[in-house]
PDB file of N, CA and C in Angstrom:
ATOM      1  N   UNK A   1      -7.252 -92.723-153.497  1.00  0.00           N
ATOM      2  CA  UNK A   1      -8.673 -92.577-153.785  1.00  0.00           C
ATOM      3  C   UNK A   1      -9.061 -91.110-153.704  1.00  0.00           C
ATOM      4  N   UNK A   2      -9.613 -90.524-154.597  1.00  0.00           N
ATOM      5  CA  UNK A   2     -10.118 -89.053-154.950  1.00  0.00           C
ATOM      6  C   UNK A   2     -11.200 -88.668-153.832  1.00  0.00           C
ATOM      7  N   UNK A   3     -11.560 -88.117-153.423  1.00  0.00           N
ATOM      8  CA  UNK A   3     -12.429 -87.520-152.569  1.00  0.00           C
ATOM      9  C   UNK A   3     -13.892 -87.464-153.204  1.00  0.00           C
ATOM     10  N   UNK A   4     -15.060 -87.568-153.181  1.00  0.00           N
ATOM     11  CA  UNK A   4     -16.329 -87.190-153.622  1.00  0.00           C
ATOM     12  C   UNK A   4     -16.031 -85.693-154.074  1.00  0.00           C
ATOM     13  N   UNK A   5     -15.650 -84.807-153.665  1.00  0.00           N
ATOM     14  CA  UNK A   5     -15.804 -83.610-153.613  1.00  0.00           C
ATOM     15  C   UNK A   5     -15.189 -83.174-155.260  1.00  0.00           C
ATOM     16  N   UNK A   6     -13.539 -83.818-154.984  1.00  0.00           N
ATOM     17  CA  UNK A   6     -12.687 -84.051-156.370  1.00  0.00           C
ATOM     18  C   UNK A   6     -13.081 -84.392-157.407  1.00  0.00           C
ATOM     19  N   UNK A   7     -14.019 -85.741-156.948  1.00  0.00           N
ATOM     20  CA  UNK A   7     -14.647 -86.341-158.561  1.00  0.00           C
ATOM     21  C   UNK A   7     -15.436 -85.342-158.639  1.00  0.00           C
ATOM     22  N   UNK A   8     -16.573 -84.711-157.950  1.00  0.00           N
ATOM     23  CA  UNK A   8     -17.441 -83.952-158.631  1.00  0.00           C
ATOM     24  C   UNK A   8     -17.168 -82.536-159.508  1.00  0.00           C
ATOM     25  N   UNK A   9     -15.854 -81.900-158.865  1.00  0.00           N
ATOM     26  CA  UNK A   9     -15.131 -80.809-159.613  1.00  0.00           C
ATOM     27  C   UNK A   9     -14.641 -81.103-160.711  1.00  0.00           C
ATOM     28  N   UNK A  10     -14.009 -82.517-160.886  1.00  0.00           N
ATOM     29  CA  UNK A  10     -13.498 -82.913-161.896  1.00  0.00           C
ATOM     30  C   UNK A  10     -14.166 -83.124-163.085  1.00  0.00           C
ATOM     31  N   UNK A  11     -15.555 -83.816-162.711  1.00  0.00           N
ATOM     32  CA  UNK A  11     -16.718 -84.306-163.702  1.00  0.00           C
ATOM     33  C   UNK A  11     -17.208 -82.777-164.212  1.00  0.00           C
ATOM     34  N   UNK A  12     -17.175 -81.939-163.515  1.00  0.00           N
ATOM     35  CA  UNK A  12     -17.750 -80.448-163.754  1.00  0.00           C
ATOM     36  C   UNK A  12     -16.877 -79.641-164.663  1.00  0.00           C
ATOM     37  N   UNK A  13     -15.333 -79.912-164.449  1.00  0.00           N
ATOM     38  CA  UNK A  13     -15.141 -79.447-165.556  1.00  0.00           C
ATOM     39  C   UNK A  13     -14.491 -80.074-167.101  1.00  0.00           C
ATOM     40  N   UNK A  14     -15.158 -81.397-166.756  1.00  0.00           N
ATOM     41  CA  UNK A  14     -15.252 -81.747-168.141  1.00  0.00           C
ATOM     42  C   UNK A  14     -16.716 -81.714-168.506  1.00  0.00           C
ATOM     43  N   UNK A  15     -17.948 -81.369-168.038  1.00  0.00           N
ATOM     44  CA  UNK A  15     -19.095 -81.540-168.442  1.00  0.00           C
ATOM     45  C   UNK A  15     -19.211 -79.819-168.930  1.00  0.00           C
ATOM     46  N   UNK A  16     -18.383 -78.929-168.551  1.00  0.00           N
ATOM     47  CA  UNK A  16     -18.602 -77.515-169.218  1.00  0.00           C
ATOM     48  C   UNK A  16     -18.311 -77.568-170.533  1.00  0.00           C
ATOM     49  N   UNK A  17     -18.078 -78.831-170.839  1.00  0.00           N
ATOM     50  CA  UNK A  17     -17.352 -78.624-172.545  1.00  0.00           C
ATOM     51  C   UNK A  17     -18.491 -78.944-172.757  1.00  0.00           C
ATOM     52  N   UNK A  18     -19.916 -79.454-172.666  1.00  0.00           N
ATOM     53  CA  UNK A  18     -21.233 -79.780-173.315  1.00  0.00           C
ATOM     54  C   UNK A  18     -21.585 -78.049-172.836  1.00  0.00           C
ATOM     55  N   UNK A  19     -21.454 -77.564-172.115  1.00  0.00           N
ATOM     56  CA  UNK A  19     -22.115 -76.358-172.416  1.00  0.00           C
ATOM     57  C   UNK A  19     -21.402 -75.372-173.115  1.00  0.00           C
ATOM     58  N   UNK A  20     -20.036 -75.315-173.683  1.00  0.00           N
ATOM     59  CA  UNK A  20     -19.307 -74.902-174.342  1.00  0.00           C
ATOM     60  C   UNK A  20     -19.493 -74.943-175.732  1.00  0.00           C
ATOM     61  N   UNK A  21     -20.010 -76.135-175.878  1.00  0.00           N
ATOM     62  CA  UNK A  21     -20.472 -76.813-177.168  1.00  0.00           C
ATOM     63  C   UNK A  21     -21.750 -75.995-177.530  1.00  0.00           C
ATOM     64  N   UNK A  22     -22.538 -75.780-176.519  1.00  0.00           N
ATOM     65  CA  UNK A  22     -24.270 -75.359-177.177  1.00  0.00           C
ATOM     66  C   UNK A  22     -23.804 -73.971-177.378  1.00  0.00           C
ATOM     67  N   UNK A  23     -23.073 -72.922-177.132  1.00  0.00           N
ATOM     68  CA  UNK A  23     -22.935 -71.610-176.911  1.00  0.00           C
ATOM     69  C   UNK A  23     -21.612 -71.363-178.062  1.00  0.00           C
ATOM     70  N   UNK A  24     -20.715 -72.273-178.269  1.00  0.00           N
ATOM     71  CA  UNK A  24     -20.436 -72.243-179.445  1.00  0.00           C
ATOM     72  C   UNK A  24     -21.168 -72.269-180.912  1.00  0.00           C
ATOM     73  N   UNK A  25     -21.787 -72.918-180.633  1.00  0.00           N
ATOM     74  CA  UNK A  25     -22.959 -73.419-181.462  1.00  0.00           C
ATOM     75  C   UNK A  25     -23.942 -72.024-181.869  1.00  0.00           C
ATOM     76  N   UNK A  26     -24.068 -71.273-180.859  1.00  0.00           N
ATOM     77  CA  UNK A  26     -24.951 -69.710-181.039  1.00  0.00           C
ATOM     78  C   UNK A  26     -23.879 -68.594-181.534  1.00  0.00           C
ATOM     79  N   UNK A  27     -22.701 -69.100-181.747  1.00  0.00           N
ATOM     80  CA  UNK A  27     -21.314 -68.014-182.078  1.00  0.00           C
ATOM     81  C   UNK A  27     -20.645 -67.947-181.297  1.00  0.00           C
ATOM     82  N   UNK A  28     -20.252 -67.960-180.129  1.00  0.00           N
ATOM     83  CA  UNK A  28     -19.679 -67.700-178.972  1.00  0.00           C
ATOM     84  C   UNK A  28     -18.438 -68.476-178.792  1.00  0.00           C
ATOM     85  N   UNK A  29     -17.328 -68.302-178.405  1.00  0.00           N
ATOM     86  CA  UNK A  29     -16.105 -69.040-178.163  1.00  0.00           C
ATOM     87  C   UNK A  29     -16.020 -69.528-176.799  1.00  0.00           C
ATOM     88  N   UNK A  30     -17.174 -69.644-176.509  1.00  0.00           N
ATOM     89  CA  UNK A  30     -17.100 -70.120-174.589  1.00  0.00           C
ATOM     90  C   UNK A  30     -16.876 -71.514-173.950  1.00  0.00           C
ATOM     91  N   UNK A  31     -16.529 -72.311-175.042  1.00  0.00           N
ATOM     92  CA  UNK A  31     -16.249 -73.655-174.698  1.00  0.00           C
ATOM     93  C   UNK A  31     -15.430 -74.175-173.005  1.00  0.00           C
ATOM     94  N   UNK A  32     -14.314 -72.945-173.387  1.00  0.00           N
ATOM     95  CA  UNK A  32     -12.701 -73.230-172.461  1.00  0.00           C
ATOM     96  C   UNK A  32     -12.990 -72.265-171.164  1.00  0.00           C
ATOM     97  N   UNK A  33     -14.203 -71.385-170.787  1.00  0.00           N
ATOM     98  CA  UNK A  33     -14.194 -70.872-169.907  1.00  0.00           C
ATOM     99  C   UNK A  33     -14.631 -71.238-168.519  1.00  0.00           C
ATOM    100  N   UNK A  34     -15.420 -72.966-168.585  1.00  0.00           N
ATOM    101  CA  UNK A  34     -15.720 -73.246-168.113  1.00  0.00           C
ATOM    102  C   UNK A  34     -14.402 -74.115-167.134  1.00  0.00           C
ATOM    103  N   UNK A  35     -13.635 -75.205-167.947  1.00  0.00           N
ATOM    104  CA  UNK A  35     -12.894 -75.127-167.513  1.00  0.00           C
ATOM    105  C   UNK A  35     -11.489 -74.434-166.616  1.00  0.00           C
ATOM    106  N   UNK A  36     -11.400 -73.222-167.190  1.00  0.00           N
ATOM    107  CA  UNK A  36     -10.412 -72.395-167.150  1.00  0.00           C
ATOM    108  C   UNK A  36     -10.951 -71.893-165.974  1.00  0.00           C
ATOM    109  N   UNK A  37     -12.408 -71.734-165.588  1.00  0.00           N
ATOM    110  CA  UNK A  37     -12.349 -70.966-164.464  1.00  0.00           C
ATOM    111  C   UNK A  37     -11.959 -72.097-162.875  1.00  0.00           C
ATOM    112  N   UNK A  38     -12.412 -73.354-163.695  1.00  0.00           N
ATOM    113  CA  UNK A  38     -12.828 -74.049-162.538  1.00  0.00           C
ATOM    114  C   UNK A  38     -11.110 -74.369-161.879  1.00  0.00           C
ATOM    115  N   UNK A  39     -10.340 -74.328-163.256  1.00  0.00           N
ATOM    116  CA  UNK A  39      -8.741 -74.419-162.939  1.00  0.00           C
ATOM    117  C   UNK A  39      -7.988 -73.463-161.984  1.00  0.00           C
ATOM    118  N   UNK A  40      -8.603 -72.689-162.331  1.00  0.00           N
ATOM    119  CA  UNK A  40      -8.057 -71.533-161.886  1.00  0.00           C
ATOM    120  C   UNK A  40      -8.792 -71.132-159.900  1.00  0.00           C
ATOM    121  N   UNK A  41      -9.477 -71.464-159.967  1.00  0.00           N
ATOM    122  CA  UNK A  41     -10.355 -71.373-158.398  1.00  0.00           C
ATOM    123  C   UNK A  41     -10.029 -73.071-157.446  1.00  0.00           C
ATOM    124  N   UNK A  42      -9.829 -73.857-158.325  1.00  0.00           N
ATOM    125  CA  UNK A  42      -8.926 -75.049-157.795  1.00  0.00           C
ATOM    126  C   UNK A  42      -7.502 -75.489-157.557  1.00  0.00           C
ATOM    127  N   UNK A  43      -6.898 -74.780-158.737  1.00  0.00           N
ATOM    128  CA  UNK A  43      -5.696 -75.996-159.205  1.00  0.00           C
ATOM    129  C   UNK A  43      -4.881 -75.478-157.716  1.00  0.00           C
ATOM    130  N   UNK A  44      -4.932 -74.938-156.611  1.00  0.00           N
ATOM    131  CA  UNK A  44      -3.883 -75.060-155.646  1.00  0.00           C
ATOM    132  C   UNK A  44      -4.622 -75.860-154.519  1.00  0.00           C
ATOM    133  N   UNK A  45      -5.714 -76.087-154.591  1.00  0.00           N
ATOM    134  CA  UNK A  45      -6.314 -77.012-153.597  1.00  0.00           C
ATOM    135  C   UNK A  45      -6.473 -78.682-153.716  1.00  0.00           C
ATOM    136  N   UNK A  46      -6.581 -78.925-155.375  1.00  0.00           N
ATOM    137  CA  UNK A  46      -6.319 -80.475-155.054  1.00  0.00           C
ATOM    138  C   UNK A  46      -5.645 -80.239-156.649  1.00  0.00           C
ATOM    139  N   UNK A  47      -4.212 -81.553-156.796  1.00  0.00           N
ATOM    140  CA  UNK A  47      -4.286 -81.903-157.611  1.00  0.00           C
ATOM    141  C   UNK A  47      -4.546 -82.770-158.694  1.00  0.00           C
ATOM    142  N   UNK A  48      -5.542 -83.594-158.215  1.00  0.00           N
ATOM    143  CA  UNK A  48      -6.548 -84.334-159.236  1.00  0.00           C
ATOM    144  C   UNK A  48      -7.160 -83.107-159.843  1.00  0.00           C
ATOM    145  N   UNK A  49      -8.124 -82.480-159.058  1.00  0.00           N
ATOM    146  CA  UNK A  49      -8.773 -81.078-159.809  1.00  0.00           C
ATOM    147  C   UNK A  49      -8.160 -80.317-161.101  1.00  0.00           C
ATOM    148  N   UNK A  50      -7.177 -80.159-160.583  1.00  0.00           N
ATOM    149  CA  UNK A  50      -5.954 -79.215-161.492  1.00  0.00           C
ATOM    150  C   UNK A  50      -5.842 -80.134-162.971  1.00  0.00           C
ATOM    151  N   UNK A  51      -5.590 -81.558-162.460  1.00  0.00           N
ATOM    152  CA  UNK A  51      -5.134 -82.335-163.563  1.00  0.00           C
ATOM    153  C   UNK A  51      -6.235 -82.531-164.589  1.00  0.00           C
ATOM    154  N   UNK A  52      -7.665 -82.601-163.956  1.00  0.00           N
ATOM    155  CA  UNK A  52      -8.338 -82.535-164.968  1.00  0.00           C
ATOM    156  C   UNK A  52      -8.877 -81.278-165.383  1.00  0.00           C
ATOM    157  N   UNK A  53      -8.865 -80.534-164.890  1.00  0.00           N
ATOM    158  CA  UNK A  53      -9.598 -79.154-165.203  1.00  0.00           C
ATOM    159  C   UNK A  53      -8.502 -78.484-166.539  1.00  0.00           C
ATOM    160  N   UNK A  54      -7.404 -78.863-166.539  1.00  0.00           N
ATOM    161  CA  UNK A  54      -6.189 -78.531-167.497  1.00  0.00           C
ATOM    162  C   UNK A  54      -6.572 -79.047-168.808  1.00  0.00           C
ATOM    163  N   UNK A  55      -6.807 -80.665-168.263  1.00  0.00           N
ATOM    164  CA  UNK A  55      -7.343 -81.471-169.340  1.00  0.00           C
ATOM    165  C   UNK A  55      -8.554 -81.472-170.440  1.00  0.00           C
ATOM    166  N   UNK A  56      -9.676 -81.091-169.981  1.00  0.00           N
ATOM    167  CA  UNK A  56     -10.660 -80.242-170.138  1.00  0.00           C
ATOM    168  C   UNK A  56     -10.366 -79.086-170.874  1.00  0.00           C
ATOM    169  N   UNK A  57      -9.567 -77.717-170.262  1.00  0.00           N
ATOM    170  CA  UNK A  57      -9.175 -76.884-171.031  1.00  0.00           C
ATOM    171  C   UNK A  57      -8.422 -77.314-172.296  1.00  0.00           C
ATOM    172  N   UNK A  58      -7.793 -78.035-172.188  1.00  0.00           N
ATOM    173  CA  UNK A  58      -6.768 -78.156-173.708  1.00  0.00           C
ATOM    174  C   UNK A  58      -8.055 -78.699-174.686  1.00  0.00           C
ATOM    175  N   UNK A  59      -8.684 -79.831-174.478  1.00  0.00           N
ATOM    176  CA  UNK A  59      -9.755 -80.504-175.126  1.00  0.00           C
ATOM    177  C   UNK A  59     -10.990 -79.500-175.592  1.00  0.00           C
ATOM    178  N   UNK A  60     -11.067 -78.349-174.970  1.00  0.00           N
ATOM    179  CA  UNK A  60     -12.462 -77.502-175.600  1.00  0.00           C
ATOM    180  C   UNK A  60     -11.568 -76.682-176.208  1.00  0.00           C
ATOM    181  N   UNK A  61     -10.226 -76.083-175.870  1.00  0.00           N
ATOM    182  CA  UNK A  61      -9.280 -74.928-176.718  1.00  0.00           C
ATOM    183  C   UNK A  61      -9.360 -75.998-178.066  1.00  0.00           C
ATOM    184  N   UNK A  62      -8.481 -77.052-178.280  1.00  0.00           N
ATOM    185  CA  UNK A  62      -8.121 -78.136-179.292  1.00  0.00           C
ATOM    186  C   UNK A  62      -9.556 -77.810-180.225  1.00  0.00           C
ATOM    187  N   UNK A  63     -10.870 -77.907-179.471  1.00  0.00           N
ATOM    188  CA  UNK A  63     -12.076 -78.691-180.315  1.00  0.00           C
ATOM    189  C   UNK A  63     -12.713 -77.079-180.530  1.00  0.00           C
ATOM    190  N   UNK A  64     -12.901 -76.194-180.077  1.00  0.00           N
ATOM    191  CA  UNK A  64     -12.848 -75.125-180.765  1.00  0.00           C
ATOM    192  C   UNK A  64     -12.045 -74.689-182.091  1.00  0.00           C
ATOM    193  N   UNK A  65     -10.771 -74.904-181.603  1.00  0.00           N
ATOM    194  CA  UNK A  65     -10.251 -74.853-183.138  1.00  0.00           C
ATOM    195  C   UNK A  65     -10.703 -76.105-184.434  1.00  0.00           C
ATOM    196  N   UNK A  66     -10.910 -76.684-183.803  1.00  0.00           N
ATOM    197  CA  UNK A  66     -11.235 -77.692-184.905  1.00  0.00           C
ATOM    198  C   UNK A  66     -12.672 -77.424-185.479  1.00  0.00           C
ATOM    199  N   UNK A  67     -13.216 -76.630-184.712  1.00  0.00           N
ATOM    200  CA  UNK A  67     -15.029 -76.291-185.028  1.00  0.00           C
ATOM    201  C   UNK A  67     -14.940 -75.187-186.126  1.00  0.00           C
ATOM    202  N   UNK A  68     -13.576 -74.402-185.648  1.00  0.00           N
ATOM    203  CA  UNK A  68     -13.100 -73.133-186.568  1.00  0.00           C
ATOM    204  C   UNK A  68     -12.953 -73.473-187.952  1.00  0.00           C
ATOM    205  N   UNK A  69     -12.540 -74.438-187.975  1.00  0.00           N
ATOM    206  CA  UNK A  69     -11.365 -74.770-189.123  1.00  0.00           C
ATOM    207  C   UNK A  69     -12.406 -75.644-190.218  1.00  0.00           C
ATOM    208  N   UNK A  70     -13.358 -76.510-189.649  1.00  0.00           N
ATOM    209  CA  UNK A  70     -14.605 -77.151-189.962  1.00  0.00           C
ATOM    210  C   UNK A  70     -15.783 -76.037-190.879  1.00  0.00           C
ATOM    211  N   UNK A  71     -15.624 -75.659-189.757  1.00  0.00           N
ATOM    212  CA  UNK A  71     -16.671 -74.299-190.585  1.00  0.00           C
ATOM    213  C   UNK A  71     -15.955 -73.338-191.441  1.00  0.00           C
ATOM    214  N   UNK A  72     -15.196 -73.264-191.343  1.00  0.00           N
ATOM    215  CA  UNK A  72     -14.257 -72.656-193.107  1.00  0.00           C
ATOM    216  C   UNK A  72     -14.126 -73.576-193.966  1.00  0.00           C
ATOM    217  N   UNK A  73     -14.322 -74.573-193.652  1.00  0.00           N
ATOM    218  CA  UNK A  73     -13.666 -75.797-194.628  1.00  0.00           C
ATOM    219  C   UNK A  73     -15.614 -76.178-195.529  1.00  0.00           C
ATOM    220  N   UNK A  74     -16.521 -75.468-194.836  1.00  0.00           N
ATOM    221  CA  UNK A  74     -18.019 -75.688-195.452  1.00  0.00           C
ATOM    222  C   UNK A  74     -17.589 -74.899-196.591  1.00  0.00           C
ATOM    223  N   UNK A  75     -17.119 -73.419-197.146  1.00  0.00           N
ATOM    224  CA  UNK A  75     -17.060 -73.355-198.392  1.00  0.00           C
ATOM    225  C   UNK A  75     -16.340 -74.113-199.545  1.00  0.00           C
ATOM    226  N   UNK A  76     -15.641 -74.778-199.003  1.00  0.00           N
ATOM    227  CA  UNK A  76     -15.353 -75.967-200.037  1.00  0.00           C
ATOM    228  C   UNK A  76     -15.874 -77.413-199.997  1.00  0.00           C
ATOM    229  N   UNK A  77     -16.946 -77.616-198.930  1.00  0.00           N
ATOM    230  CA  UNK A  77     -17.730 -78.824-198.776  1.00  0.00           C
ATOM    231  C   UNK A  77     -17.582 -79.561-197.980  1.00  0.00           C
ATOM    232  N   UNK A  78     -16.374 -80.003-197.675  1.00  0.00           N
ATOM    233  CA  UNK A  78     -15.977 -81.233-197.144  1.00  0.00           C
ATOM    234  C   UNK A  78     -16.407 -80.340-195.119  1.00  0.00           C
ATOM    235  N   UNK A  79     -16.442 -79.411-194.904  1.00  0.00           N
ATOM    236  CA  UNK A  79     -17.044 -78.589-193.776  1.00  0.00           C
ATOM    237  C   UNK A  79     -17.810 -79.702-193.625  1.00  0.00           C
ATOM    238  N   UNK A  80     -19.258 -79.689-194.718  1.00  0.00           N
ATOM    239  CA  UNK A  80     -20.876 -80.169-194.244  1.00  0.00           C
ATOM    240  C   UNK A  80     -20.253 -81.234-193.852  1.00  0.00           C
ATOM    241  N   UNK A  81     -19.866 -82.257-193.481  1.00  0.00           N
ATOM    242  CA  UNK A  81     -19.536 -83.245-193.230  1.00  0.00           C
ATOM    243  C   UNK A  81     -18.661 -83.344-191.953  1.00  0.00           C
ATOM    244  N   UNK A  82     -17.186 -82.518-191.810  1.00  0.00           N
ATOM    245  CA  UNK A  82     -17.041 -81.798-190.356  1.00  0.00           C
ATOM    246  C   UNK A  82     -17.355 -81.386-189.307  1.00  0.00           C
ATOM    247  N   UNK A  83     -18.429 -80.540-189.837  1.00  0.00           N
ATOM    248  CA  UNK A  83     -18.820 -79.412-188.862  1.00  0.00           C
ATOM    249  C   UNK A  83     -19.998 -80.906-187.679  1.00  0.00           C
ATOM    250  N   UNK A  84     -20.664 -81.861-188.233  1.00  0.00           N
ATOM    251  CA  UNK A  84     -21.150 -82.231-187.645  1.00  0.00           C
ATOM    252  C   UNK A  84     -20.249 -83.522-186.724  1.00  0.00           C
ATOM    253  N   UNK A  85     -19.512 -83.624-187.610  1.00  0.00           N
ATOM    254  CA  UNK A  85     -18.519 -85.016-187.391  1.00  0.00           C
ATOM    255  C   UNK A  85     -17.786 -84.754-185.756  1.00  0.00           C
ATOM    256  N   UNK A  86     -17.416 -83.219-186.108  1.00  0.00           N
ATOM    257  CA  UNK A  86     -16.472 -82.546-184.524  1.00  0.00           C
ATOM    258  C   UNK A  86     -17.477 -82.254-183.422  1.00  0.00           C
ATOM    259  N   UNK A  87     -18.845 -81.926-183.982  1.00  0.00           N
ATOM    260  CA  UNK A  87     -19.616 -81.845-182.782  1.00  0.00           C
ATOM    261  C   UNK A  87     -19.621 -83.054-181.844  1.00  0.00           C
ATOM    262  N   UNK A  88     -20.331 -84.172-182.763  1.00  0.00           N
ATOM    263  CA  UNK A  88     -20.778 -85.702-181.937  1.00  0.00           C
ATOM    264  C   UNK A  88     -19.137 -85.845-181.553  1.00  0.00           C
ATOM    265  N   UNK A  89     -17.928 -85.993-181.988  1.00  0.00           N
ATOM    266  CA  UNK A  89     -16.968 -86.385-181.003  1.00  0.00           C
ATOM    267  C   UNK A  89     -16.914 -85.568-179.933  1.00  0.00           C
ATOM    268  N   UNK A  90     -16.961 -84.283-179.935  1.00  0.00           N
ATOM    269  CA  UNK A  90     -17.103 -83.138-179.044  1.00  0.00           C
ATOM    270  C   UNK A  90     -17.500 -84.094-177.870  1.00  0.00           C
ATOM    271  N   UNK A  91     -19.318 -84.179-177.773  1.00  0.00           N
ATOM    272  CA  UNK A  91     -20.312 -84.434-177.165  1.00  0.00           C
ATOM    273  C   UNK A  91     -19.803 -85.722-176.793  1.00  0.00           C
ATOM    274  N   UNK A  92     -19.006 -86.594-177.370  1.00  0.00           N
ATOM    275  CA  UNK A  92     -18.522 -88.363-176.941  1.00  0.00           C
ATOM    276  C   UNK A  92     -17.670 -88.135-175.888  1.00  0.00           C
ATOM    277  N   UNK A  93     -16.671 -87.606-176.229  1.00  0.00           N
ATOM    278  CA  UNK A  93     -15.476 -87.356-175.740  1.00  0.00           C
ATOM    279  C   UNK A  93     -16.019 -86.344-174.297  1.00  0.00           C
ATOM    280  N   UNK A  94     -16.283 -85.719-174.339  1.00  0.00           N
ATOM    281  CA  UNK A  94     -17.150 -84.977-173.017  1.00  0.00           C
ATOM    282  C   UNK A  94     -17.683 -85.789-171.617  1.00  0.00           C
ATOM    283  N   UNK A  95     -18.230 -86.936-172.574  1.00  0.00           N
ATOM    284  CA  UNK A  95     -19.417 -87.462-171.686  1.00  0.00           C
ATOM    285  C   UNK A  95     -18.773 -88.517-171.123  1.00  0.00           C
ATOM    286  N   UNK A  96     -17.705 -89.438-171.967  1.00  0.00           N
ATOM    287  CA  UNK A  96     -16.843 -90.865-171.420  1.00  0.00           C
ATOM    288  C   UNK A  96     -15.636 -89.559-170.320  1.00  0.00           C
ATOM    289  N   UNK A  97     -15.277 -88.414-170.650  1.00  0.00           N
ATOM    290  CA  UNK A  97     -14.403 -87.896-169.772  1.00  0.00           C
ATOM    291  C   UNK A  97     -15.218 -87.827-168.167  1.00  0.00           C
ATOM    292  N   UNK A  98     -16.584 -87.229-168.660  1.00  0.00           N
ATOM    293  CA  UNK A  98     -17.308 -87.102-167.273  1.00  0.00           C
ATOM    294  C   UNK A  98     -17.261 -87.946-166.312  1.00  0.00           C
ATOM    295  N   UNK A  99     -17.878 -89.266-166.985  1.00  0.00           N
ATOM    296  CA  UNK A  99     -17.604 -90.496-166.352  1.00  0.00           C
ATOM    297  C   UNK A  99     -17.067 -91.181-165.706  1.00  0.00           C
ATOM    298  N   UNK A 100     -15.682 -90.971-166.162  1.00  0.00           N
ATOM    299  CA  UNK A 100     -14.475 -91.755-166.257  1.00  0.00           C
ATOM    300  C   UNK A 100     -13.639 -90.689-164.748  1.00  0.00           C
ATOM    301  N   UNK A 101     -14.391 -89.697-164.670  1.00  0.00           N
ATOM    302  CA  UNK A 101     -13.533 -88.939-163.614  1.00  0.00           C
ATOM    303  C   UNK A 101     -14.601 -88.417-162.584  1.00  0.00           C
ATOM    304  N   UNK A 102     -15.548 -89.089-162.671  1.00  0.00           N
ATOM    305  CA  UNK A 102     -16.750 -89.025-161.722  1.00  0.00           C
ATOM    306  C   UNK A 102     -15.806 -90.561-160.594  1.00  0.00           C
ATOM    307  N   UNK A 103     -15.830 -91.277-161.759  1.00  0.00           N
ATOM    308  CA  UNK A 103     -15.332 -92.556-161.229  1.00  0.00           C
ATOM    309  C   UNK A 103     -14.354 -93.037-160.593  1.00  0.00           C
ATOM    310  N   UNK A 104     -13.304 -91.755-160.108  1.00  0.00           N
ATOM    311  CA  UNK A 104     -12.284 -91.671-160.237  1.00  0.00           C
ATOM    312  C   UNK A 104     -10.973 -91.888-160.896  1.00  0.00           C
ATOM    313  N   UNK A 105     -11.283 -92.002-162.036  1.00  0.00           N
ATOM    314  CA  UNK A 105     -10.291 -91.925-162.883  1.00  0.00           C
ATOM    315  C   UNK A 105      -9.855 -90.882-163.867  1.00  0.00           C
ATOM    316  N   UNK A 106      -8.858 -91.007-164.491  1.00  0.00           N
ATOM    317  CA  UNK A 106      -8.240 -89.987-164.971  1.00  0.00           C
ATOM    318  C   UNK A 106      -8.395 -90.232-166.659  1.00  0.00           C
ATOM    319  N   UNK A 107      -9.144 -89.111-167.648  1.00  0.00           N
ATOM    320  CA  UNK A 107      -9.235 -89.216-168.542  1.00  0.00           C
ATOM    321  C   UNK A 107      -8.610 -89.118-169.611  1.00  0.00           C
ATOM    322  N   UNK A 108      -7.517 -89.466-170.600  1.00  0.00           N
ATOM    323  CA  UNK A 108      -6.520 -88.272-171.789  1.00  0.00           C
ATOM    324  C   UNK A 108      -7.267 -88.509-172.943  1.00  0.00           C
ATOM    325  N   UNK A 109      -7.844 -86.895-173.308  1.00  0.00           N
ATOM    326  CA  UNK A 109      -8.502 -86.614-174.587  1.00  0.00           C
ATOM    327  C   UNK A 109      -7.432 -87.089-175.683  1.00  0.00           C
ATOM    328  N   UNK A 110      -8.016 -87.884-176.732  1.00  0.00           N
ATOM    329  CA  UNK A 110      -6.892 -88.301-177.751  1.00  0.00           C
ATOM    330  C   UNK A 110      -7.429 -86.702-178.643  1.00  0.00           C
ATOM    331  N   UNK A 111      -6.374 -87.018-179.651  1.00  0.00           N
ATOM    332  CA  UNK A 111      -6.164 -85.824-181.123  1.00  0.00           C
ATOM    333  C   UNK A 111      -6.173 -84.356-180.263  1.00  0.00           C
ATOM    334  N   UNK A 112      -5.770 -84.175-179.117  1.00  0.00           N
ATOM    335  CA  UNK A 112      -6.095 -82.754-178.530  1.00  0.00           C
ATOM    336  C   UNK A 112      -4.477 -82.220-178.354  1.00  0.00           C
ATOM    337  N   UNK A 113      -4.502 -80.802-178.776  1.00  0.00           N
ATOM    338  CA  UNK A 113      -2.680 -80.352-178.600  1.00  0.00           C
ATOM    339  C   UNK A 113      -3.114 -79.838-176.745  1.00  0.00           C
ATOM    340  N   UNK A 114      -2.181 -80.149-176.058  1.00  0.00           N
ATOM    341  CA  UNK A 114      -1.965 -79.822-174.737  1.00  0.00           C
ATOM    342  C   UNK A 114      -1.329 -78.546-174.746  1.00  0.00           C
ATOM    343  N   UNK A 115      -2.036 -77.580-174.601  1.00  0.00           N
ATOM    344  CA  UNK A 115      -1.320 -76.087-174.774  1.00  0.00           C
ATOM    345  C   UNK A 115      -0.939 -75.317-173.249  1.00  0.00           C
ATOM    346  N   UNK A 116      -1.835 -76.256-172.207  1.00  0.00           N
ATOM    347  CA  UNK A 116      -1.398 -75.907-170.991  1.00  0.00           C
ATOM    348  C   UNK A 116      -0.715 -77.071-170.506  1.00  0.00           C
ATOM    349  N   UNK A 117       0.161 -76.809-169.615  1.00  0.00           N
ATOM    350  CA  UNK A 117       0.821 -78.289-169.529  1.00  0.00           C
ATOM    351  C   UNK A 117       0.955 -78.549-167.685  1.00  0.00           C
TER     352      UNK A 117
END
């Protein structure tokens, strides 16, 4: 059983990907910093923390690129249709992770490349 303390670090850094999301959204590539920091000031103190804060990072690195690739893909059209499509999963996928590791459980972002392992 996870500690209160765990779930709440954990839920925190999957809920930085909603603020990753709005600040992307203004230009900014800040999705993964939220995570990354929280990984990085945790991952030797618990490893539930670590496990999700990793998880988190790969999922805003992954969905950044996909926001990239969306919004180049608007000069040939099929973007307008992307660009909004990756947000709302963004924002889904964020919020069932929060949850799900508030709750103590452990979340795996599907379609995300795991670049930290």
């Amino acid at each position: 059983m996870n500690t209160q303390d765990e779930r709440l670090w954990s839920m925190l850094a999957h809920l930085t990907a909603l603020i990753g999301l709005f600040f992307a959204s203004l230009g900014f590539l800040g999705g993964f910093i939220g995570p990354l920091i929280i990984w990085l000031l945790k991952k030797d103190q618990s490893r539930v923390i670590a496990e999700n804060a990793k998880e988190a990072l790969n999922f805003n690195i992954t969905f950044t690129i996909y926001s990239i690739i969306a919004s180049i893909l608007v000069f040939v059209l099929i973007g307008l249709l992307l660009v909004p499509l990756v947000n709302v999963v963004w924002i889904i996928l964020a919020i069932i992770a929060s949850v799900k590791s508030y709750q103590g459980q452990f979340f795996r972002y599907p379609l995300i490349f795991r670049f930290i392992k």
